[in-house]
Protein backbone atom coordinates (compact mmCIF):
# COMPACT_ATOMS: atom_id res chain seq x y z
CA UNK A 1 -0.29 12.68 -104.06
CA UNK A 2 -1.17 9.32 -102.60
CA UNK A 3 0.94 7.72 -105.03
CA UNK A 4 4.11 9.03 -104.27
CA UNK A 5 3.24 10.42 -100.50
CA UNK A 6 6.10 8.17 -99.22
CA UNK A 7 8.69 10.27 -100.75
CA UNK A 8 7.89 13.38 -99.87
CA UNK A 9 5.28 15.43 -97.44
CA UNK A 10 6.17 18.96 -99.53
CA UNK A 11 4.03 19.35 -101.92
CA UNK A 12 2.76 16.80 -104.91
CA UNK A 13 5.93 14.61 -106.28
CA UNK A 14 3.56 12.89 -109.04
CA UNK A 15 1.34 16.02 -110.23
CA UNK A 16 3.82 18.26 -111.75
CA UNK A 17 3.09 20.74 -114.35
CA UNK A 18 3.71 18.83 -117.36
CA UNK A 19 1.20 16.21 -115.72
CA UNK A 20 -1.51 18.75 -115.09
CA UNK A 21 -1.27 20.17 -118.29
CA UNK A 22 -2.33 16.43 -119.37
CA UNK A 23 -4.56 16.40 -117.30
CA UNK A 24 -6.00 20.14 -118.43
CA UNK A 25 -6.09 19.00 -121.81
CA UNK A 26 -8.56 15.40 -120.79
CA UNK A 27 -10.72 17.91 -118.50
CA UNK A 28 -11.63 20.10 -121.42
CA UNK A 29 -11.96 17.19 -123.27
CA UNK A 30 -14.77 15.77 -121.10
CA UNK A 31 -16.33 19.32 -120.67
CA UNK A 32 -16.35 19.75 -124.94
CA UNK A 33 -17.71 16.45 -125.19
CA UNK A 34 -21.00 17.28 -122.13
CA UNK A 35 -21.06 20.63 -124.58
CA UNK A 36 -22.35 18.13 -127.27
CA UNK A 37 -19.13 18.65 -128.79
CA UNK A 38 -18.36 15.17 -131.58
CA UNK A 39 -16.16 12.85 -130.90
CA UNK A 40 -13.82 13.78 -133.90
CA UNK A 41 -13.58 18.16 -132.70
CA UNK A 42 -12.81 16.79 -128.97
CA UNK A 43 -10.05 14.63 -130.44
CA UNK A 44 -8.81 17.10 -133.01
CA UNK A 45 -8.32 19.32 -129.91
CA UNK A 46 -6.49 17.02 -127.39
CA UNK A 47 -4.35 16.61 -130.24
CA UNK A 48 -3.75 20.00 -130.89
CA UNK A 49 -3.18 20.60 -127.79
CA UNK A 50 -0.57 17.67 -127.47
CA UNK A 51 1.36 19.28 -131.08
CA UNK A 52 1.06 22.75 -129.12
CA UNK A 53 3.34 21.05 -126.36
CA UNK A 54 5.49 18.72 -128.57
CA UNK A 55 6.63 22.31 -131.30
CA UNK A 56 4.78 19.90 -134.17
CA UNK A 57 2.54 21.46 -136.62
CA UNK A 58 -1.11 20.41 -136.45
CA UNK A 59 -3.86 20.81 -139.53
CA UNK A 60 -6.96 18.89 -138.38
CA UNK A 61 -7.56 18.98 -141.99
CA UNK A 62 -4.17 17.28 -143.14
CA UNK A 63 -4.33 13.92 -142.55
CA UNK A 64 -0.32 13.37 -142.39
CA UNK A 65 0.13 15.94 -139.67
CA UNK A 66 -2.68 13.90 -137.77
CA UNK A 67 -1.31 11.18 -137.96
CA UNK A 68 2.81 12.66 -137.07
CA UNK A 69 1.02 13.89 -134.23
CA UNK A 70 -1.24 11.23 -133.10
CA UNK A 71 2.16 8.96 -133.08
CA UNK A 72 3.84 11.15 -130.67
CA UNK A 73 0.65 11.12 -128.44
CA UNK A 74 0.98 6.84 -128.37
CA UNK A 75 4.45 7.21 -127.90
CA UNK A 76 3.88 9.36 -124.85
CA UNK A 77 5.77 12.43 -126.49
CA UNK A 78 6.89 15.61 -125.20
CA UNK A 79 9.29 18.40 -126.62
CA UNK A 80 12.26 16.47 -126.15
CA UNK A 81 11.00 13.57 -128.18
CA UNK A 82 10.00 15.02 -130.97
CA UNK A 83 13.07 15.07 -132.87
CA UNK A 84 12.84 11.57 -132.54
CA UNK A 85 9.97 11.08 -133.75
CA UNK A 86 10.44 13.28 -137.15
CA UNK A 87 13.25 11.59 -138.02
CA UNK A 88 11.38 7.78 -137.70
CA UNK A 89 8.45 9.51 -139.81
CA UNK A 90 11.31 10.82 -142.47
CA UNK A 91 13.12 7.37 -142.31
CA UNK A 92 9.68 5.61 -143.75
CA UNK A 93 9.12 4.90 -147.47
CA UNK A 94 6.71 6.97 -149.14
CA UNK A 95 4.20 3.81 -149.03
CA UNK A 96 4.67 3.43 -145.70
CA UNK A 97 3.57 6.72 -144.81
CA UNK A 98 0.77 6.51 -146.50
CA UNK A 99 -0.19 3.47 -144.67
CA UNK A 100 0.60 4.66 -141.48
CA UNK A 101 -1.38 7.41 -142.33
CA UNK A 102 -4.30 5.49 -143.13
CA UNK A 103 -4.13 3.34 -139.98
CA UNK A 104 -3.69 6.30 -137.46
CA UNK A 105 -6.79 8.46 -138.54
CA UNK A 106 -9.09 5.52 -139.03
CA UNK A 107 -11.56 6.33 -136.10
CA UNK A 108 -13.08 2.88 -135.98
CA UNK A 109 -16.52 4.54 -135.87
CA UNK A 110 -16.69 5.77 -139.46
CA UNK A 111 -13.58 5.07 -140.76
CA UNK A 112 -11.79 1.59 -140.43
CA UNK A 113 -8.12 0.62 -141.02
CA UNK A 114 -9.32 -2.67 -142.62
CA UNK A 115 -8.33 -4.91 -139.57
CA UNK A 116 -10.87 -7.32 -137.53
């Protein structure tokens, strides 16, 4: 790639296969969403796709496991990370959770976290 041509002439230094996989999983985004796809299935599916790479469970339906999972994609995740991340969701109080919850699945289309 262009980005990283000055390193090396072999081959692409910058898209590897964990970076094409990302950029897989934005491609079928775009494609779902021409499909007339809504906003909410095309995000419910990069993030499943995102728990599929990270080992995390992933319920569309269970807002907890959203949000777990929509925390690692912010944080720029991958398997290695997860760990950490589990253990800062398990070192939260109960309340917090429950914020955090709240805050990471508003969409800010139908549902707001209560911030201007």
């Amino acid at each position: 790639s262009g980005l990283l041509g000055h390193e090396s002439t072999e081959g692409s230094l910058f898209m590897t296969e964990e970076r094409y996989a990302e950029f897989r999983v934005a491609k079928e985004a775009m494609q779902l969403l021409d499909e007339g796809g809504s906003e909410r299935a095309v995000y419910d599916s990069v993030l499943e796709a995102h728990a599929k790479v990270c080992g995390l469970p992933f319920d569309s339906h269970n807002p907890e496991e959203r949000a777990v999972v929509r925390l690692a994609c912010l944080a720029q995740v991958t398997k290695s990370g997860t760990a950490a991340v589990k253990d800062a969701w398990g070192a939260l109080s109960q309340s917090e959770q429950v914020s955090l919850t709240n805050f990471l699945n508003a969409d800010g289309i139908k549902k707001t976290d209560g911030t201007k």
